[in-house]
Structure formats: C-alpha cells, structure tokens
C-alpha atoms as a PDB file:
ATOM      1  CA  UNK A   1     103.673 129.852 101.023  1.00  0.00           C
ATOM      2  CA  UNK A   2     106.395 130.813 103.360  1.00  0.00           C
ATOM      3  CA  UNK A   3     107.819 127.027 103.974  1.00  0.00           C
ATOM      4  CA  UNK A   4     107.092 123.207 102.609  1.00  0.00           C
ATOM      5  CA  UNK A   5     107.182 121.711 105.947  1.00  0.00           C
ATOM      6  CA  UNK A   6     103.876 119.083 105.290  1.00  0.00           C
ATOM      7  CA  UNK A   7     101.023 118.880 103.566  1.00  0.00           C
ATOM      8  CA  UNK A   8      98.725 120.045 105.838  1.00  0.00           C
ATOM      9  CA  UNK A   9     100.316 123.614 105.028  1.00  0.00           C
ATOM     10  CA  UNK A  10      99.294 123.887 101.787  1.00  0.00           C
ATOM     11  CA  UNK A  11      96.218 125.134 100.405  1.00  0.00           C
ATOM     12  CA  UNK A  12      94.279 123.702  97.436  1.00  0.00           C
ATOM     13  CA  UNK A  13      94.981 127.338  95.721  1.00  0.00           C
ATOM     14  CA  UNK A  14      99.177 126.463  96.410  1.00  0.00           C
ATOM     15  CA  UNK A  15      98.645 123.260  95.328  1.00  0.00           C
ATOM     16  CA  UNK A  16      97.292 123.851  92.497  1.00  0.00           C
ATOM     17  CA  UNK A  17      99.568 126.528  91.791  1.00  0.00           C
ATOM     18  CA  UNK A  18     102.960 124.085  92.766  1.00  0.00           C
ATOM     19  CA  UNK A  19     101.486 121.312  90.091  1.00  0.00           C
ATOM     20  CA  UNK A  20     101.046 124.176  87.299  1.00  0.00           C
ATOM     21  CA  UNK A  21     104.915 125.943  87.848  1.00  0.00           C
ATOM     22  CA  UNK A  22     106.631 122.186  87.572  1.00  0.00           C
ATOM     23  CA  UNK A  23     104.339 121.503  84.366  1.00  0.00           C
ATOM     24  CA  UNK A  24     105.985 124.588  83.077  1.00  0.00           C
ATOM     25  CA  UNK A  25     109.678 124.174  83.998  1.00  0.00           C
ATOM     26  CA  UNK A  26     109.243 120.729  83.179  1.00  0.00           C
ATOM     27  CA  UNK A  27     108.369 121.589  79.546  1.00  0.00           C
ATOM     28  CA  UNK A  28     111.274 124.276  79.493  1.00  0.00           C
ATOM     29  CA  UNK A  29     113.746 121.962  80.730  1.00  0.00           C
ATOM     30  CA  UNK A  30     112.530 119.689  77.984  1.00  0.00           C
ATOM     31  CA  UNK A  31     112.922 122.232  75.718  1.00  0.00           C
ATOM     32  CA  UNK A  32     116.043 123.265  76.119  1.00  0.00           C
ATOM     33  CA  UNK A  33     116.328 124.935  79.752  1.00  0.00           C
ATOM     34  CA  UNK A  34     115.427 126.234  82.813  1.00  0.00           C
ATOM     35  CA  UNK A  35     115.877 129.722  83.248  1.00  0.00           C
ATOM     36  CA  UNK A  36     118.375 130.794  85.492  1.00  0.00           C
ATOM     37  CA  UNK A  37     115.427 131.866  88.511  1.00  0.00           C
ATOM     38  CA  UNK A  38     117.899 131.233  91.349  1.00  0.00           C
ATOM     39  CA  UNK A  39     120.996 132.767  90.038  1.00  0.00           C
ATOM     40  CA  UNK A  40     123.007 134.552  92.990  1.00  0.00           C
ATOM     41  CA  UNK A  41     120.874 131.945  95.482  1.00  0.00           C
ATOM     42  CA  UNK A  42     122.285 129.254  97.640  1.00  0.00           C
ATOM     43  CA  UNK A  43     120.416 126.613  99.023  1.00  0.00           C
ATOM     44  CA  UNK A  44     121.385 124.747 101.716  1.00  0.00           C
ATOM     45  CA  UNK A  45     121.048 120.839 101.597  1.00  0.00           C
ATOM     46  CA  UNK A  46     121.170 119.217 104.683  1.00  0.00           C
ATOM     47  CA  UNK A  47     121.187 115.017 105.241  1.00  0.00           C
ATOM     48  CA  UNK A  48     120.509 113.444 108.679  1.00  0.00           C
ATOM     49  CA  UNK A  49     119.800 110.327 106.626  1.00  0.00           C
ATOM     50  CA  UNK A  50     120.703 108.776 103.660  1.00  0.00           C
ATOM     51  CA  UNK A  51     119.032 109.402 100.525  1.00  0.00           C
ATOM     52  CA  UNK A  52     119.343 109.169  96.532  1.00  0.00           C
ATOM     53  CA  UNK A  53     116.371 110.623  94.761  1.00  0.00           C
ATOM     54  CA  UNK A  54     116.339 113.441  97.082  1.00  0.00           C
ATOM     55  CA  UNK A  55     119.510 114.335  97.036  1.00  0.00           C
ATOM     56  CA  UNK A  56     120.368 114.126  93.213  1.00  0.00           C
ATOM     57  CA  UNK A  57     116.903 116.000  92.187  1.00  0.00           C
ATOM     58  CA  UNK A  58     117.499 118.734  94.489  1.00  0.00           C
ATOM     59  CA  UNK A  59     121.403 119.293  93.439  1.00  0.00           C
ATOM     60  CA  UNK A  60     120.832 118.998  90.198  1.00  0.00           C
ATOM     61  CA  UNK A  61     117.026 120.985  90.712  1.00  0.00           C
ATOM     62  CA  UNK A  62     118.748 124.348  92.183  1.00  0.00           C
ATOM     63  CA  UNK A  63     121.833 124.163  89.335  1.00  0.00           C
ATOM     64  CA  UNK A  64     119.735 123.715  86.655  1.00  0.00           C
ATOM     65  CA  UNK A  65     117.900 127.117  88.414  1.00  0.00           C
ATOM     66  CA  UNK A  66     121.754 128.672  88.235  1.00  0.00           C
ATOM     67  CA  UNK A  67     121.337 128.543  92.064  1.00  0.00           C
ATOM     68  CA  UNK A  68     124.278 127.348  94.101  1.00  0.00           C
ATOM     69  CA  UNK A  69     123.258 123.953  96.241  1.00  0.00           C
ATOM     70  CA  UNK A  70     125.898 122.704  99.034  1.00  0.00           C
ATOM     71  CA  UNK A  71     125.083 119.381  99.908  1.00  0.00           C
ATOM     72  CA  UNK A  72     125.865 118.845 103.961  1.00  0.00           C
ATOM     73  CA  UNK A  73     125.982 115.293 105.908  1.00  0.00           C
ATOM     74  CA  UNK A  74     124.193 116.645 108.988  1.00  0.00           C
ATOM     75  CA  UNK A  75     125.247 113.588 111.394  1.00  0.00           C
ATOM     76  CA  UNK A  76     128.725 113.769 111.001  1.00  0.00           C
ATOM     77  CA  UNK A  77     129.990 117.459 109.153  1.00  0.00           C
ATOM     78  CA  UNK A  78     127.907 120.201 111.446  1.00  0.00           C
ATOM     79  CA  UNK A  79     129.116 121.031 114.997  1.00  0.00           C
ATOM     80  CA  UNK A  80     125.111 120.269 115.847  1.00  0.00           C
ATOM     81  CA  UNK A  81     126.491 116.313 115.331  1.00  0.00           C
ATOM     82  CA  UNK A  82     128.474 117.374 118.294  1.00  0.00           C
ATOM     83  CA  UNK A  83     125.831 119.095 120.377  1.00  0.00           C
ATOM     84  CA  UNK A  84     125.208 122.529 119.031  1.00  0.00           C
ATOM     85  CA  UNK A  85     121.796 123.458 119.594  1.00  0.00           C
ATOM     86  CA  UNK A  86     119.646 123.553 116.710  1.00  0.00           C
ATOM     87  CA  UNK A  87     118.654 126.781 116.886  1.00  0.00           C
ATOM     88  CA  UNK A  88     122.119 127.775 116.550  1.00  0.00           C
ATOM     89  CA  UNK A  89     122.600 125.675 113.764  1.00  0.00           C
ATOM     90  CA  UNK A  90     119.108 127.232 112.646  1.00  0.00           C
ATOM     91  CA  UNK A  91     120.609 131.044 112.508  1.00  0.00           C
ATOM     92  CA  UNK A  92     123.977 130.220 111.145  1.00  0.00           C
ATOM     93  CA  UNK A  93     122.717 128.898 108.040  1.00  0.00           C
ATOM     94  CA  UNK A  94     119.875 131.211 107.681  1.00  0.00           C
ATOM     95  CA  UNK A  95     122.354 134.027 107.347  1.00  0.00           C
ATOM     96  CA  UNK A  96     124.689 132.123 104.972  1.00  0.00           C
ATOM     97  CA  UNK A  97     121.694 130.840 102.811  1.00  0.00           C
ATOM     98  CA  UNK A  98     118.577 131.903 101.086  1.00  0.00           C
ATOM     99  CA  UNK A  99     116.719 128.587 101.429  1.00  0.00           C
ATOM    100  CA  UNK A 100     117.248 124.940 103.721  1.00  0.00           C
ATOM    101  CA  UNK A 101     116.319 122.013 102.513  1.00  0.00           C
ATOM    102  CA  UNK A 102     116.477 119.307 105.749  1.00  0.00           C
ATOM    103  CA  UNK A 103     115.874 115.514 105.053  1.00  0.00           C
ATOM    104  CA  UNK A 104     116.022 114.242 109.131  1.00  0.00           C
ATOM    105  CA  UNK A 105     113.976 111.952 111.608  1.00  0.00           C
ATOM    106  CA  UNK A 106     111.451 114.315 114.086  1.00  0.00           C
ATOM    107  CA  UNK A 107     108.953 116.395 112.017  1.00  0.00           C
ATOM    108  CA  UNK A 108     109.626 118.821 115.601  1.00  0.00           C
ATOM    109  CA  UNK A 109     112.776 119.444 114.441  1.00  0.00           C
ATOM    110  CA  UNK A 110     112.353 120.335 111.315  1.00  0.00           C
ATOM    111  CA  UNK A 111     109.822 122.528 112.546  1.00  0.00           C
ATOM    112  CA  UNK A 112     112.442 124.253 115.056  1.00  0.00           C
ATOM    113  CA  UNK A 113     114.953 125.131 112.113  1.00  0.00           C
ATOM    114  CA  UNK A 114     111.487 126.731 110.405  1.00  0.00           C
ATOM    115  CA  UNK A 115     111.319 129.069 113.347  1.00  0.00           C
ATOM    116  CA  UNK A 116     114.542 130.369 113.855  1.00  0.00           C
ATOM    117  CA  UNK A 117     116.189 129.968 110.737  1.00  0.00           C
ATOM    118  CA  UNK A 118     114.309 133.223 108.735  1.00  0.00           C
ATOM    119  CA  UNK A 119     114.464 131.743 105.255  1.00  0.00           C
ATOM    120  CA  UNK A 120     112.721 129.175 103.708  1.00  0.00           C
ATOM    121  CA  UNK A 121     112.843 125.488 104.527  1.00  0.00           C
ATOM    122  CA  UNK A 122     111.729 122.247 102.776  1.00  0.00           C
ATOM    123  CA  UNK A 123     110.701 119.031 103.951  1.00  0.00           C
ATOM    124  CA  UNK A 124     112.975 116.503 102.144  1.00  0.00           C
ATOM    125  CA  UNK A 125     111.218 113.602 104.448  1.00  0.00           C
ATOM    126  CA  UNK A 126     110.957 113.222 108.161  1.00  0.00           C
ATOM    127  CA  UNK A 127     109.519 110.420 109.801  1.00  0.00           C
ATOM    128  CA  UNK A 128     105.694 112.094 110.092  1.00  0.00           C
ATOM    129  CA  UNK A 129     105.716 113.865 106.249  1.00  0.00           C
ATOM    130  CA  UNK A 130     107.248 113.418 102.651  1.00  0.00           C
ATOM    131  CA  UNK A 131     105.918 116.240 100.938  1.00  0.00           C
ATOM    132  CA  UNK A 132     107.802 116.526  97.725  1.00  0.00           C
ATOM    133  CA  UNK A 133     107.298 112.916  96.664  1.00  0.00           C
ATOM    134  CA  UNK A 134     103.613 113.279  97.040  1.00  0.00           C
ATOM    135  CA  UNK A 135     103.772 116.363  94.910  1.00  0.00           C
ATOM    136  CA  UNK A 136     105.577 114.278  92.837  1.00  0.00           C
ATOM    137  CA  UNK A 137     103.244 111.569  93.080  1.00  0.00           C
ATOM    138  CA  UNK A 138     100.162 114.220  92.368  1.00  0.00           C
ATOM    139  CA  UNK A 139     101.876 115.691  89.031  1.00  0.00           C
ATOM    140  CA  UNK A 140     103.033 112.499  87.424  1.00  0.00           C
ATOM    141  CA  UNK A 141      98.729 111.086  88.032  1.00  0.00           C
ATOM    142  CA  UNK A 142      97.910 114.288  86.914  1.00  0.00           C
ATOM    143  CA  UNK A 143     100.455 114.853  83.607  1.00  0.00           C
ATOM    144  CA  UNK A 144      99.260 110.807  82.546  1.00  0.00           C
ATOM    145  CA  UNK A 145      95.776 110.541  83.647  1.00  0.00           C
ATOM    146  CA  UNK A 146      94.176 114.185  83.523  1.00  0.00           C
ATOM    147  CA  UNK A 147      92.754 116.341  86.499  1.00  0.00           C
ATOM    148  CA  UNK A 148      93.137 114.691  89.719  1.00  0.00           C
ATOM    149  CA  UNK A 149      89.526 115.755  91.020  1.00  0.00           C
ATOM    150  CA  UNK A 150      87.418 112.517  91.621  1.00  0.00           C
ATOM    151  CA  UNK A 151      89.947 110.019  90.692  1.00  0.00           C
ATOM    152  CA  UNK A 152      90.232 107.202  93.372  1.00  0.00           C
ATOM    153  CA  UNK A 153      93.847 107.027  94.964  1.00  0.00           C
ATOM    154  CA  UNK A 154      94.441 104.497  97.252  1.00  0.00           C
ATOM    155  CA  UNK A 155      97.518 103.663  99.669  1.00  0.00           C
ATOM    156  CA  UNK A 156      98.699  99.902 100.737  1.00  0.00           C
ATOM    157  CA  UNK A 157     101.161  99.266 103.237  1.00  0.00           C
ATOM    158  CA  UNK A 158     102.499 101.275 106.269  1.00  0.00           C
ATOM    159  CA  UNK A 159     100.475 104.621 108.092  1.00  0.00           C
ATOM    160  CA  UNK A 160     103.811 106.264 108.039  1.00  0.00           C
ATOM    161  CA  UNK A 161     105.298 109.934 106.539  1.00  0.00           C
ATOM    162  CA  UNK A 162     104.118 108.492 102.584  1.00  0.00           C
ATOM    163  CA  UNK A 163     100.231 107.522 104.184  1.00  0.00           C
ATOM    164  CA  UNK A 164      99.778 110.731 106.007  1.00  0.00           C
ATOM    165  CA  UNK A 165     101.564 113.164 102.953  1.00  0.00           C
ATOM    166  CA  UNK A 166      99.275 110.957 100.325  1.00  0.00           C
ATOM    167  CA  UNK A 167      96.080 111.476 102.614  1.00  0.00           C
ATOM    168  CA  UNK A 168      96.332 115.247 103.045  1.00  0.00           C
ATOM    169  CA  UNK A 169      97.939 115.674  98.969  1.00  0.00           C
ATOM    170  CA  UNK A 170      94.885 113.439  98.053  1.00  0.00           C
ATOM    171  CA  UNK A 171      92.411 115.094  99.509  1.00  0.00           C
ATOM    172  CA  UNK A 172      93.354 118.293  98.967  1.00  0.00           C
ATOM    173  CA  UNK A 173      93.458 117.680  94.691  1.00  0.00           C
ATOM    174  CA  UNK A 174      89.931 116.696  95.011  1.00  0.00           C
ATOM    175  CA  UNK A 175      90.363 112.985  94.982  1.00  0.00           C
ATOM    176  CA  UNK A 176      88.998 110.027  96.302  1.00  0.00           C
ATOM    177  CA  UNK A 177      91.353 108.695  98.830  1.00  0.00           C
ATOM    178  CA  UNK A 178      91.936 104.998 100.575  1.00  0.00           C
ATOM    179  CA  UNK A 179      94.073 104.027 103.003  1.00  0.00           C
ATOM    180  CA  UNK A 180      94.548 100.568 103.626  1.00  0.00           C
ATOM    181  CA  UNK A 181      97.254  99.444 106.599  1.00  0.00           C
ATOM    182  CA  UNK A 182      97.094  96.818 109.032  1.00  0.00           C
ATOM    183  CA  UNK A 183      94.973  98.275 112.713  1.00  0.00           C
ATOM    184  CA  UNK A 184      98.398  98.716 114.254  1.00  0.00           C
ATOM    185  CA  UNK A 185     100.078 101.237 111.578  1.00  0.00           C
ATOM    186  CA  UNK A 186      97.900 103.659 111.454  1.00  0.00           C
ATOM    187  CA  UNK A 187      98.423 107.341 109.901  1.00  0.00           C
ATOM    188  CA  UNK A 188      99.195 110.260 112.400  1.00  0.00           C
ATOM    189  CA  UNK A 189      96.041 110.934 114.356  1.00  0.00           C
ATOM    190  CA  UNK A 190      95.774 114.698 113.019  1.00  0.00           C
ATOM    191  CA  UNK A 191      95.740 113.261 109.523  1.00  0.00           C
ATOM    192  CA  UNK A 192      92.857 110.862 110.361  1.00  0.00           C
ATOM    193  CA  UNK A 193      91.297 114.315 111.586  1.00  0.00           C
ATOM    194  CA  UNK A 194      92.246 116.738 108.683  1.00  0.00           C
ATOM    195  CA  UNK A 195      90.288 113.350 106.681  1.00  0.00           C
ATOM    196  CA  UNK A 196      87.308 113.606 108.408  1.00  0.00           C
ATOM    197  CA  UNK A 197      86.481 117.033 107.312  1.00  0.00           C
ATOM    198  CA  UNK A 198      86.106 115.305 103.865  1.00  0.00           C
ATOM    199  CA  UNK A 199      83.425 112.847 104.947  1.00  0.00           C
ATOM    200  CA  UNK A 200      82.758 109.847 102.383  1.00  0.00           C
ATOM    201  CA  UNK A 201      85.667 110.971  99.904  1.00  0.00           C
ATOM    202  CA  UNK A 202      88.463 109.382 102.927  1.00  0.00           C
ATOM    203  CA  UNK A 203      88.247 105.688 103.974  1.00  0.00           C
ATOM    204  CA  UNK A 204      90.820 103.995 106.511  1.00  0.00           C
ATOM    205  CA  UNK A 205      90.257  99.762 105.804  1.00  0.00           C
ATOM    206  CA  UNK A 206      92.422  97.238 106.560  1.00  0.00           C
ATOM    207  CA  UNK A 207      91.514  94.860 103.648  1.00  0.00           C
ATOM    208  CA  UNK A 208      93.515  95.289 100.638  1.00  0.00           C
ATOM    209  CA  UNK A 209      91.121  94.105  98.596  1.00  0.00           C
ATOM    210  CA  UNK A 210      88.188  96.234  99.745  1.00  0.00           C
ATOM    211  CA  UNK A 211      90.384  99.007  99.591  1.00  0.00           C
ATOM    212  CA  UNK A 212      91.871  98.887  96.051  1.00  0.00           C
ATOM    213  CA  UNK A 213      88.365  98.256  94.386  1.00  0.00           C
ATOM    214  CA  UNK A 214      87.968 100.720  91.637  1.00  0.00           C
ATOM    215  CA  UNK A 215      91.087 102.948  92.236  1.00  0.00           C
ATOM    216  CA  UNK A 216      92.501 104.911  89.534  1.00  0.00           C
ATOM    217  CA  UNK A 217      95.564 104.784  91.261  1.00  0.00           C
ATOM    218  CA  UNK A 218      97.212 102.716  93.704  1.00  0.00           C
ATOM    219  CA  UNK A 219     100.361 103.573  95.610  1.00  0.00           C
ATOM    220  CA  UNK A 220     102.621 101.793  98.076  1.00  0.00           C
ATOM    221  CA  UNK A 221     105.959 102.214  99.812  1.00  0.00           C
ATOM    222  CA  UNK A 222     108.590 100.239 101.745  1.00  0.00           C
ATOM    223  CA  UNK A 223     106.969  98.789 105.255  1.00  0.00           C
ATOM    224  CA  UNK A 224     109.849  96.759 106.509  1.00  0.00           C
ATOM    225  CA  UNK A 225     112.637  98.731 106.991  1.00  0.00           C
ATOM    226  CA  UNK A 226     113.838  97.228 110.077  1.00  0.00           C
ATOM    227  CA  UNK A 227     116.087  94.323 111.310  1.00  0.00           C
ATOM    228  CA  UNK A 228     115.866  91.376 113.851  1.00  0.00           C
ATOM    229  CA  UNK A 229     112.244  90.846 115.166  1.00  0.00           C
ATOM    230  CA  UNK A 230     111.133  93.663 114.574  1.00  0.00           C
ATOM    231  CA  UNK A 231     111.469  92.823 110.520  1.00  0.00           C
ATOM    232  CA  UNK A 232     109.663  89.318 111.158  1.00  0.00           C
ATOM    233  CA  UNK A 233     107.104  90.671 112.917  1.00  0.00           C
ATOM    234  CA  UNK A 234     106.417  92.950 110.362  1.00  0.00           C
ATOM    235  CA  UNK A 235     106.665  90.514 107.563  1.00  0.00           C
ATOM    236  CA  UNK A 236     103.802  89.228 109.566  1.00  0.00           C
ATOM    237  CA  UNK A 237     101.940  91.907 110.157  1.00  0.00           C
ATOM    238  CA  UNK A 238     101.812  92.744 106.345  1.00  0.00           C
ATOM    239  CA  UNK A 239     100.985  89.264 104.928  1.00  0.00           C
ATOM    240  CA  UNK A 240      98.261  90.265 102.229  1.00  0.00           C
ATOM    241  CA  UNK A 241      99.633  93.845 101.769  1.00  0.00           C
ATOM    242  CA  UNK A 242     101.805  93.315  99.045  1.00  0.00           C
ATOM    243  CA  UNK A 243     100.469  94.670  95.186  1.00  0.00           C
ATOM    244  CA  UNK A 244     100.238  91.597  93.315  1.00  0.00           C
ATOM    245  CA  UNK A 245      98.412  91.286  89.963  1.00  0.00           C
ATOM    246  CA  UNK A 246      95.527  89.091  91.588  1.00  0.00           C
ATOM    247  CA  UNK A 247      94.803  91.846  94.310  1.00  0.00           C
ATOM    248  CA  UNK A 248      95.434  95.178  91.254  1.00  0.00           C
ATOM    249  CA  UNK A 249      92.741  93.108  89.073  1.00  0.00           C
ATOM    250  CA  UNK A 250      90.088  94.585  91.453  1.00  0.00           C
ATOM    251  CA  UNK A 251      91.117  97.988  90.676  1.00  0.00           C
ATOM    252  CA  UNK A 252      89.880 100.060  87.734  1.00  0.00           C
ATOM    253  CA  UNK A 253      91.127  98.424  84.366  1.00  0.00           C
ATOM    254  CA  UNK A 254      94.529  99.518  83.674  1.00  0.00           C
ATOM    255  CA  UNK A 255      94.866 101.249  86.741  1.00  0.00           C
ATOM    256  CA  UNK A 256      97.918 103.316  87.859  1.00  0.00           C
ATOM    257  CA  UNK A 257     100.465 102.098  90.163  1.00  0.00           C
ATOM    258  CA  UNK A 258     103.077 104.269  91.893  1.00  0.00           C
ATOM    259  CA  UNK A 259     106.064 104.266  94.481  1.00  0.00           C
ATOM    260  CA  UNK A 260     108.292 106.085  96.098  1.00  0.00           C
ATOM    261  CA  UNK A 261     111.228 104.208  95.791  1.00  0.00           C
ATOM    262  CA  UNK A 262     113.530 102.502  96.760  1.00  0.00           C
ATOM    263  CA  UNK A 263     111.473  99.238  96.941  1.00  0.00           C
ATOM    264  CA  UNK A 264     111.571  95.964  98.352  1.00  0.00           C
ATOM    265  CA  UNK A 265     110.323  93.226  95.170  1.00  0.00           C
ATOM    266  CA  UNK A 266     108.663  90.811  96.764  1.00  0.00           C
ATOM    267  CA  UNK A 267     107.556  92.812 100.238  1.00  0.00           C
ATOM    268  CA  UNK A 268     105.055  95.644  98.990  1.00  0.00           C
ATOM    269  CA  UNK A 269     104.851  95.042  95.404  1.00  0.00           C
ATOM    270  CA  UNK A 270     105.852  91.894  93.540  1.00  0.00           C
ATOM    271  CA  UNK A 271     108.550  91.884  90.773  1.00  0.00           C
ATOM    272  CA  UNK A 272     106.052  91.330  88.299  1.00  0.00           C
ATOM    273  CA  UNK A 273     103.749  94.219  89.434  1.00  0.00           C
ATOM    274  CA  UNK A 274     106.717  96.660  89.434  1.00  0.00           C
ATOM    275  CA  UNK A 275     108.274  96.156  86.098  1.00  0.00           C
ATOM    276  CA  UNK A 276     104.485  96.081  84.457  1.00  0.00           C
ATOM    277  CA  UNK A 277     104.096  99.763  85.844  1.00  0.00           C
ATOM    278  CA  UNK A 278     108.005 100.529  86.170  1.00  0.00           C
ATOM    279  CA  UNK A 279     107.090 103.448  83.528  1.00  0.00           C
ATOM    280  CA  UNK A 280     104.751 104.987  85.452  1.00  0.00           C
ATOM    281  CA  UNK A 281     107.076 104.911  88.799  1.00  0.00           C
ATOM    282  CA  UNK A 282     110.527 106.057  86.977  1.00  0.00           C
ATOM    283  CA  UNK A 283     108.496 109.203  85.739  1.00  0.00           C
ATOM    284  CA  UNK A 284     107.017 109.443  89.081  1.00  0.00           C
ATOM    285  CA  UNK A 285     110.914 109.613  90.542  1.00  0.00           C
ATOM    286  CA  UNK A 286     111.704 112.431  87.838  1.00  0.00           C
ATOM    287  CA  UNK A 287     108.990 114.421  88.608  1.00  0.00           C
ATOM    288  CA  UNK A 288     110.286 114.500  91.937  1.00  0.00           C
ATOM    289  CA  UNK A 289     112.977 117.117  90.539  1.00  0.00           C
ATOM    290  CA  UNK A 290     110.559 119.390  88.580  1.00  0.00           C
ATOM    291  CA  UNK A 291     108.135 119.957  91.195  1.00  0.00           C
ATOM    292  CA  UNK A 292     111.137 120.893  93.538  1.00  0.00           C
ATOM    293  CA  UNK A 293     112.096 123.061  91.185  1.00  0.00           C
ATOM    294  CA  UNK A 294     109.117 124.662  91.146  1.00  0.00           C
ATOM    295  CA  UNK A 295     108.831 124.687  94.869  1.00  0.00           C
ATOM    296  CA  UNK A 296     112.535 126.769  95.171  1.00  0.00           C
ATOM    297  CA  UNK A 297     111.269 128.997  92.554  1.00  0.00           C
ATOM    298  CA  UNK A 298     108.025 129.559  94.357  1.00  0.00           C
ATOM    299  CA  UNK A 299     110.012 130.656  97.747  1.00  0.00           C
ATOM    300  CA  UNK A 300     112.663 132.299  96.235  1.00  0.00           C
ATOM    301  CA  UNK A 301     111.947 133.870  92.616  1.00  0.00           C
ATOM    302  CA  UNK A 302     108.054 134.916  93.428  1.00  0.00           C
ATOM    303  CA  UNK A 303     106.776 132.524  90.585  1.00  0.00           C
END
C-alpha cells in the first residue's frame, strides 16, 4: 500500500491486514500506550473543509505515534488559496513531510497531490470517497459482531463518498452489501461496476424496506446538506429514507446501526433510533482514530 486514496485501492489482503494493526494499537493504547512508531515523522494535515472527527483523531492519532502532526487550513493559510498550482503545493510539502493527509472536495485533486507529492497521502474525505470512516465502520462491525464475511450491511440515504467507500469496504470484507438511495442519487458509476463483479452478494434498491430486510448492519449518513431549494427538494426526495424503528424492525433482530457523524435527528435517522444505538456509533467515531493509526503506521513504520 503506497497511498489511502479510496477503497477501490485496497486489496482484501490490505484490508485485512489495516483491520488487524488498529485491533492491536487499539488494545495497546488501552493498555497503556502506543509505541512511539512515528517518532522523528511529520505528517502533514491539510483542511479544504471543515471537519471534527477527522481532524481531532488524526492530531491526536500521529502524537500518540510520537509523530509530529501540523494541522493546515488549506482555503485560507497556503499560497495554493491564492493560486499556486497544486503540484507546487504537491512538492513543497512532500519535501517538508513524510506523509499528507488532505480532507478537500474533487477526488482528482487529491489524486494530483498523490502524483507529485512522493510521500504518502490519505484520503480524509473528498466528495467521491471516505475511506477511513468506512475502515472505521468495518472494525467497529467487526470488534462487536465477529468476522465480517457474510454479514448483510446495508446503506440508506444518499449515493455519495459514504455509499461508494461502504460498497467497495463491504464487498471487499466478504459481506453482503445493500444500497438503498432514491433513482436520482446514485453511487459513482465505477462503484456500481467494481459491484458487479460480486454478482448476487451487491444489490442497488430504492425501497428502504426491501433493502434493510435481514441486515446485520445498517448504516446511514447526512443527505441534506444543502440550503434553499435545493434542501426542500431533497427533503422530498428522501421522504421514507430516514431509520426509524418501524422500518429497522425488518432487519435482523437486534441489528447494528451505524453513522458517520455528524447527523441530522429527524432527517436520516430519528432521535429515537440514534440514542437506542448511540453506543454502537460513538465507538464507531473512536475507531476512526485507531484504524488511522494503523494506516500511518502501515505507510510509514512498515507494520
């Protein structure tokens, strides 16, 4: 693994082995400590766009690793705010730092710092992948539930970065995986391929119900995000797509229910639904630092 850039980069062999090195600095940290696998690194921690889980989990991921992380508002403190060409920006840092973390909009550009910046770089979310949450998402079903091969996961709400990470992640643990969005919010169209190598285990449906029916696990996100009409029309558009107990009681008896956070009560998941299973998604959120702990000592420590 020379990058985390999306899911579709991983094998099920890196996977795997991701999943295993956070159940193992997890239990150390628990223990007592991480040891120090980054000292004398810096990581780079770059923010087009707001963020709290991210953020926090990697700063306090890479010091607990006695690495050095400098956290950098990318719209307003770097010259490329100002027009610098990325590249630029790309082979400044790479010489300053042993590892970029980017959390921006274009999954392209994220891509373009890959190629010229000659370390390592991680996905913190772009609008096409969220990588490290569904690692997240993979290690808290797995660390609560057992091994992830032929469970049923299944998705509800928007075919954005968390439907197209979840799809690929899913898949790729051996699972059983749903999607279930409205026709018009779709996943990425090379997801929907990468899926149909896995014939029956992969089903896109548009009914809720249909789709949560005997799922181990069910996961949502935030769909409505915007303002103005765009936001009504998407209230709209999602009327029936919000986890409620009435539409989880189709799912497997006490059936998992995660998300990514932060989320809108009473949009995707009712108040009632999240507090039930608020457990589940708080653990969810921490794992989010050990498996990017385990990612940055993957790159950078050969673990």
């Amino acid at each position: 693994m020379k990058h985390l850039l999306k899911m579709n980069d991983l094998t099920r062999e890196e996977l795997d082995h991701i999943l295993d090195v956070a159940v193992r600095l997890k239990a150390a940290q628990k223990a007592g400590g991480t040891p120090p696998l980054l000292a004398g690194k810096s990581v780079a921690l770059m923010f087009s766009k707001t963020s709290t889980r991210t953020r926090t989990s990697f700063e306090v991921g890479v010091f607990q690793l006695g690495g050095l992380g400098s956290y950098m508002n990318a719209a307003t403190e770097l010259q490329a705010s100002r027009g610098e060409p990325l590249r630029d920006t790309a082979r400044v840092l790479g010489r300053y730092y042993d590892c970029i973390v980017w959390r921006t909009y274009r999954q392209r550009d994220l891509e373009e710092l890959a190629e010229y910046a000659g370390v390592p770089v991680i996905n913190g979310l772009t609008d096409y992948a969220h990588p490290c949450q569904v690692l997240a998402d993979l290690m808290t079903i797995r660390e609560q539930r057992g091994p992830l091969e032929g469970q049923k996961l299944c998705f509800v709400g928007d075919g954005n970065n968390m439907a197209n990470s979840l799809i690929v992640g899913g898949l790729l643990a051996g699972m059983r995986v749903t999607c279930v969005c409205p026709p018009a919010y779709r996943p990425a169209a090379d997801v929907l391929l990468f899926a149909q190598r896995y014939g029956a285990a992969f089903e896109l449906l548009h009914d809720p119900a249909a789709g949560v029916r005997d799922a181990d696990v069910v996961v949502t996100a935030v769909w409505n995000n915007a303002g103005g009409d765009e936001a009504e029309r998407r209230m709209r558009d999602f009327q029936g797509y919000q986890l409620t107990a009435p539409l989880l009681a189709r799912a497997r008896p006490g059936c998992m229910v995660l998300h990514c956070l932060p989320a809108h009560r009473g949009e995707e998941i009712s108040n009632e639904v999240f507090e039930a299973h608020a457990g589940e998604i708080f653990t969810e959120a921490e794992n989010r630092l050990h498996v990017q702990k385990a990612v940055l000592a993957i790159l950078l420590a050969g673990q």
